[in-house]
C-alpha atoms as a PDB file:
ATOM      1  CA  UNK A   1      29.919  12.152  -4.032  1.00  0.00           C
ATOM      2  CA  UNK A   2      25.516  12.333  -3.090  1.00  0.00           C
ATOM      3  CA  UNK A   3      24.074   9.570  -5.396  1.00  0.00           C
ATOM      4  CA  UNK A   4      20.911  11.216  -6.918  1.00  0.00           C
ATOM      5  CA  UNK A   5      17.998   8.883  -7.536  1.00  0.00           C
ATOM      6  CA  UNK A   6      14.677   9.863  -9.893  1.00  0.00           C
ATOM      7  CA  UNK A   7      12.071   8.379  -8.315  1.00  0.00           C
ATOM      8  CA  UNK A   8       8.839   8.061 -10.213  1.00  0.00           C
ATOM      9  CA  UNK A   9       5.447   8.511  -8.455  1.00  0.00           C
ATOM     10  CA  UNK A  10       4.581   6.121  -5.748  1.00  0.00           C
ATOM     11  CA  UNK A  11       7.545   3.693  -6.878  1.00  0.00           C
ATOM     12  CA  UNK A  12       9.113   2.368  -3.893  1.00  0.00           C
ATOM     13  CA  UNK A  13      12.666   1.747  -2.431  1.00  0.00           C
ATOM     14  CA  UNK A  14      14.370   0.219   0.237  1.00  0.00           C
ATOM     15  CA  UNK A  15      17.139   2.067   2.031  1.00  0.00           C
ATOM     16  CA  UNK A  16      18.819   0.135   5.001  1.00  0.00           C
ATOM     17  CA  UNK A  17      16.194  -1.679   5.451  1.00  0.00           C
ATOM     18  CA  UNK A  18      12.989   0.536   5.520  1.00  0.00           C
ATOM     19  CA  UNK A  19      10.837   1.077   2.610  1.00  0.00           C
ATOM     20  CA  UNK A  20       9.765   4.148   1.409  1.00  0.00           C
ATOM     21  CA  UNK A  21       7.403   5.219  -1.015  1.00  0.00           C
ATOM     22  CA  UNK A  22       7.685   8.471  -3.422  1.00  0.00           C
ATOM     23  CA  UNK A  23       4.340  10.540  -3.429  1.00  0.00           C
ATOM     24  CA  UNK A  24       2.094  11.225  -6.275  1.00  0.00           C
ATOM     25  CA  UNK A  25       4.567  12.893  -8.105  1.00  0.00           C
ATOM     26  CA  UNK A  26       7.988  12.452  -9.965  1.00  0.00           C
ATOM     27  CA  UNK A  27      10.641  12.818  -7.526  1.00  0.00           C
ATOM     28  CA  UNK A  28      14.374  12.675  -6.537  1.00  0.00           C
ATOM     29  CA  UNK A  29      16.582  11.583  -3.705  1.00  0.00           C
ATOM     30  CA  UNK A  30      19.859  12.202  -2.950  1.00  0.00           C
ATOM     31  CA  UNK A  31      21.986   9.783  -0.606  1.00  0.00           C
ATOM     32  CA  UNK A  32      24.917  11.657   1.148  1.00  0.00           C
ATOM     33  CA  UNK A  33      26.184   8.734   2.977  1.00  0.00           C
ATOM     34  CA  UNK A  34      26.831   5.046   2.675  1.00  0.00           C
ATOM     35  CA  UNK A  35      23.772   2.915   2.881  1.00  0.00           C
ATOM     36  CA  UNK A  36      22.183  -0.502   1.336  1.00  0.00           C
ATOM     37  CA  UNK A  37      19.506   0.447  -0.801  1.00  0.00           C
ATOM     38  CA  UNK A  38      17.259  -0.763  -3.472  1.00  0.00           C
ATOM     39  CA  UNK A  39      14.948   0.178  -6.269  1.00  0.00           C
ATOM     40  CA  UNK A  40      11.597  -1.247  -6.699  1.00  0.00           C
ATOM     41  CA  UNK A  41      12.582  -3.224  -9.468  1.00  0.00           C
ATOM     42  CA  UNK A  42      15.416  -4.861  -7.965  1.00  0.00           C
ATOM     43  CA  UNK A  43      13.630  -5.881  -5.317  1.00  0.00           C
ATOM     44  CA  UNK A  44      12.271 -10.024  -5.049  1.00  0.00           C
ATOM     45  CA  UNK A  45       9.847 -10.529  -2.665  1.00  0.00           C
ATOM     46  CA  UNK A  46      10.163 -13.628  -0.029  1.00  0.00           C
ATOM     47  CA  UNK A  47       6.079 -14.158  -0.675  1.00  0.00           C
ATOM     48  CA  UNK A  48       6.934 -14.369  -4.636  1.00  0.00           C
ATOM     49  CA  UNK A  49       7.189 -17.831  -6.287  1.00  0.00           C
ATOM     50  CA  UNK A  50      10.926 -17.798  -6.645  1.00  0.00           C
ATOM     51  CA  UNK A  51      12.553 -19.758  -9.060  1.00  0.00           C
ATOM     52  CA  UNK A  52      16.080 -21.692  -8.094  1.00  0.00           C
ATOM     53  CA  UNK A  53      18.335 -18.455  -9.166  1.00  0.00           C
ATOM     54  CA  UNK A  54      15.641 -16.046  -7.737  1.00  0.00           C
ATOM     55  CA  UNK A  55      16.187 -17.929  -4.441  1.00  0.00           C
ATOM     56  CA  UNK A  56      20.326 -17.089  -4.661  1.00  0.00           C
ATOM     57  CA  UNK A  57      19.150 -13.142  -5.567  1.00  0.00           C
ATOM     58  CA  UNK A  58      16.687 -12.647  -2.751  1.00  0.00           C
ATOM     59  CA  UNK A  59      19.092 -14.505   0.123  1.00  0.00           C
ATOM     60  CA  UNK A  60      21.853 -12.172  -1.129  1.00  0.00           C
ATOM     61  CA  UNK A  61      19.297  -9.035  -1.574  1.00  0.00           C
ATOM     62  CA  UNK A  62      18.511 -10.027   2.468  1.00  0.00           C
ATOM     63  CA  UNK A  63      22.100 -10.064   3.095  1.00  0.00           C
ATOM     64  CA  UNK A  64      22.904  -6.626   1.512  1.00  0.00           C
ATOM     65  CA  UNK A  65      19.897  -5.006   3.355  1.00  0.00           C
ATOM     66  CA  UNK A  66      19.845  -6.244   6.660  1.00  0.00           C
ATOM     67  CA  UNK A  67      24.072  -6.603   7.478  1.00  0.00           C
ATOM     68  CA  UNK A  68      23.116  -7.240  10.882  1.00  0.00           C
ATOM     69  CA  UNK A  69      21.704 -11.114   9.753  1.00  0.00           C
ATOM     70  CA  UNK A  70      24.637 -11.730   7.386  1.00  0.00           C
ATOM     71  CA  UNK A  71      25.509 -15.164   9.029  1.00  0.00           C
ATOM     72  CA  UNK A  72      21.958 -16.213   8.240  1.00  0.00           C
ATOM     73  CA  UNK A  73      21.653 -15.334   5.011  1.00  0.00           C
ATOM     74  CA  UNK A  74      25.053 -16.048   3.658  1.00  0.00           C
ATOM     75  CA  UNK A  75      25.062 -19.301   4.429  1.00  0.00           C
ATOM     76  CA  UNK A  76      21.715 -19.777   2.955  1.00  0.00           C
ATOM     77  CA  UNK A  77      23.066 -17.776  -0.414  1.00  0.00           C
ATOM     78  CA  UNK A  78      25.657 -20.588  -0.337  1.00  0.00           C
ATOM     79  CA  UNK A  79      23.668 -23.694  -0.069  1.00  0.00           C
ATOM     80  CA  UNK A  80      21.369 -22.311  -3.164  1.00  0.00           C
ATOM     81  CA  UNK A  81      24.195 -21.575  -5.083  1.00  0.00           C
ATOM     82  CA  UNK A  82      25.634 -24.812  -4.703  1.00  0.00           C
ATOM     83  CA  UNK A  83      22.774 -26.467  -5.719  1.00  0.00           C
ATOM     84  CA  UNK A  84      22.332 -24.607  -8.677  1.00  0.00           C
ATOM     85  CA  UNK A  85      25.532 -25.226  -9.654  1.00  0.00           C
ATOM     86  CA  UNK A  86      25.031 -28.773  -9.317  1.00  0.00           C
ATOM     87  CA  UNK A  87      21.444 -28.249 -11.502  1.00  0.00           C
ATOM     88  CA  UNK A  88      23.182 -25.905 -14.103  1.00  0.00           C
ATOM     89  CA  UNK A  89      27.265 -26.469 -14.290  1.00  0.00           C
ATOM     90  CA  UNK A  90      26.676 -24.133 -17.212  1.00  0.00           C
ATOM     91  CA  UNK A  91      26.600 -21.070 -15.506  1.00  0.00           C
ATOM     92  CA  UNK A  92      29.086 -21.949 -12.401  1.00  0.00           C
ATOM     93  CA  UNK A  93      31.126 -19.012 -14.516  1.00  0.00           C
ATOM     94  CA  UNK A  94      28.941 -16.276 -13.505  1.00  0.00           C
ATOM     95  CA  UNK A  95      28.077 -18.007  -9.879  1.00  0.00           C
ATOM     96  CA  UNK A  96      31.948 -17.696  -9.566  1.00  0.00           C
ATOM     97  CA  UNK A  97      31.792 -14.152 -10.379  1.00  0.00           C
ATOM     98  CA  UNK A  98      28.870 -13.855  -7.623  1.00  0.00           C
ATOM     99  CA  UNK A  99      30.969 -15.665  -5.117  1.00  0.00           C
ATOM    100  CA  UNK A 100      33.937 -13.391  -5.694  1.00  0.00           C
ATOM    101  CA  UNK A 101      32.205 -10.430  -5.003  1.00  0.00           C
ATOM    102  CA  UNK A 102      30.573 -11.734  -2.066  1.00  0.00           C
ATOM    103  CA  UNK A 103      33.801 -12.544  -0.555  1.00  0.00           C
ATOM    104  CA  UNK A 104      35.542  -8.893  -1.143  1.00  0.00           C
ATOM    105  CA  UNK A 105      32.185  -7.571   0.483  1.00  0.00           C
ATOM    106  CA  UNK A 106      30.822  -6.176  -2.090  1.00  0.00           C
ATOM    107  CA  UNK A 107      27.348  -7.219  -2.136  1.00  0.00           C
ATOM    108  CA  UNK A 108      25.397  -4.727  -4.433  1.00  0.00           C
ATOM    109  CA  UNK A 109      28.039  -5.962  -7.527  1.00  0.00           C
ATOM    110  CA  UNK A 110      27.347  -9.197  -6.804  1.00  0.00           C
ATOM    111  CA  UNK A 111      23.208  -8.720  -6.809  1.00  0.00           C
ATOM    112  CA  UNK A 112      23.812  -6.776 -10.186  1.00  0.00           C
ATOM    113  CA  UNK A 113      25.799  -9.965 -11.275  1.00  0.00           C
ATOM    114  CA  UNK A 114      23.266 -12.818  -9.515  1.00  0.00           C
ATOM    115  CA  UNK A 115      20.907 -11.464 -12.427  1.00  0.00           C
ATOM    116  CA  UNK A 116      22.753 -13.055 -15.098  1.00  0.00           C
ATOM    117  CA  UNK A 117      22.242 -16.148 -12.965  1.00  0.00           C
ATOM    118  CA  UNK A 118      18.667 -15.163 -13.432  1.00  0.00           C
ATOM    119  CA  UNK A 119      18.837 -14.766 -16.735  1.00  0.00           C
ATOM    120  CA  UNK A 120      20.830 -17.633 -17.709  1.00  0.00           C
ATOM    121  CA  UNK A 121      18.212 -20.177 -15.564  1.00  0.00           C
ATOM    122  CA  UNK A 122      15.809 -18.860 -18.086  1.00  0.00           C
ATOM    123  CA  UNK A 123      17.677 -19.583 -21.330  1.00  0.00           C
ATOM    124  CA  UNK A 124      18.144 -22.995 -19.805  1.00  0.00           C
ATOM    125  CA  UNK A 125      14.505 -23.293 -19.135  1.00  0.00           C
ATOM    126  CA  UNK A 126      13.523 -21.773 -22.516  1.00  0.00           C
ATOM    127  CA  UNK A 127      16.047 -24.139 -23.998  1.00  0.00           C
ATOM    128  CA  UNK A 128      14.513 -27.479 -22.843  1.00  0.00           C
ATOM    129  CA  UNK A 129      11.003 -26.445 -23.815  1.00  0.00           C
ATOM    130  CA  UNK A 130      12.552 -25.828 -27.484  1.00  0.00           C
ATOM    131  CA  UNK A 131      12.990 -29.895 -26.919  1.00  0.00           C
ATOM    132  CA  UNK A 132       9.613 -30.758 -25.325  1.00  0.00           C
END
């Protein structure tokens, strides 16, 4: 079944690999085969200031969109998640949930998931400031 994406003017995605940009104008695309994509929103940039669980998201996003470099970035995905782990035992639950998905292959679920890692480094963060 085509996935149908509404694009909104000049937002841009990534699809295997290559970004595109919609025009001026609302738009839509539809996807008739398999392929790695991502919206503009779900998209962390390497030149961003990423935080400890933005570092496991954008090693896994660079996974999912360039298959051909797995064994680089997978390792790397690894070694951050780990650590965090290690930083925040509170949320190994949901990094074991990433993990799992990761190893059946399925790398978008587990980006959709590594936001919750995301999101729980941030209660953690707005947590200890409470204390400060």
């Amino acid at each position: 079944m085509p996935l149908k994406i509404s694009l909104k003017p000049n937002e841009k995605i990534i699809v295997n690999g290559a970004v595109l940009q919609n025009g001026d104008a609302s738009g839509q695309l539809i996807v008739h085969n398999e392929a790695s994509l991502l919206r503009e929103k779900e998209i962390l940039a390497e030149d961003q200031d990423l935080s400890p669980a933005q570092r496991i998201y954008y090693a896994l996003q660079c996974a999912y969109l360039f298959p051909s470099k797995i064994d680089t970035f997978l390792p790397t995905f690894y070694t951050f998640l780990g650590e965090f782990i290690e930083a925040a035992p509170s949320a190994s639950g949901v990094a074991q949930e990433v993990s799992a998905e990761v190893e059946a292959g399925r790398l978008y679920q587990a980006l959709r998931k590594a936001r919750r890692l995301i999101e729980r480094e941030q209660e953690i963060l707005n947590a200890y400031g409470d204390r400060v």
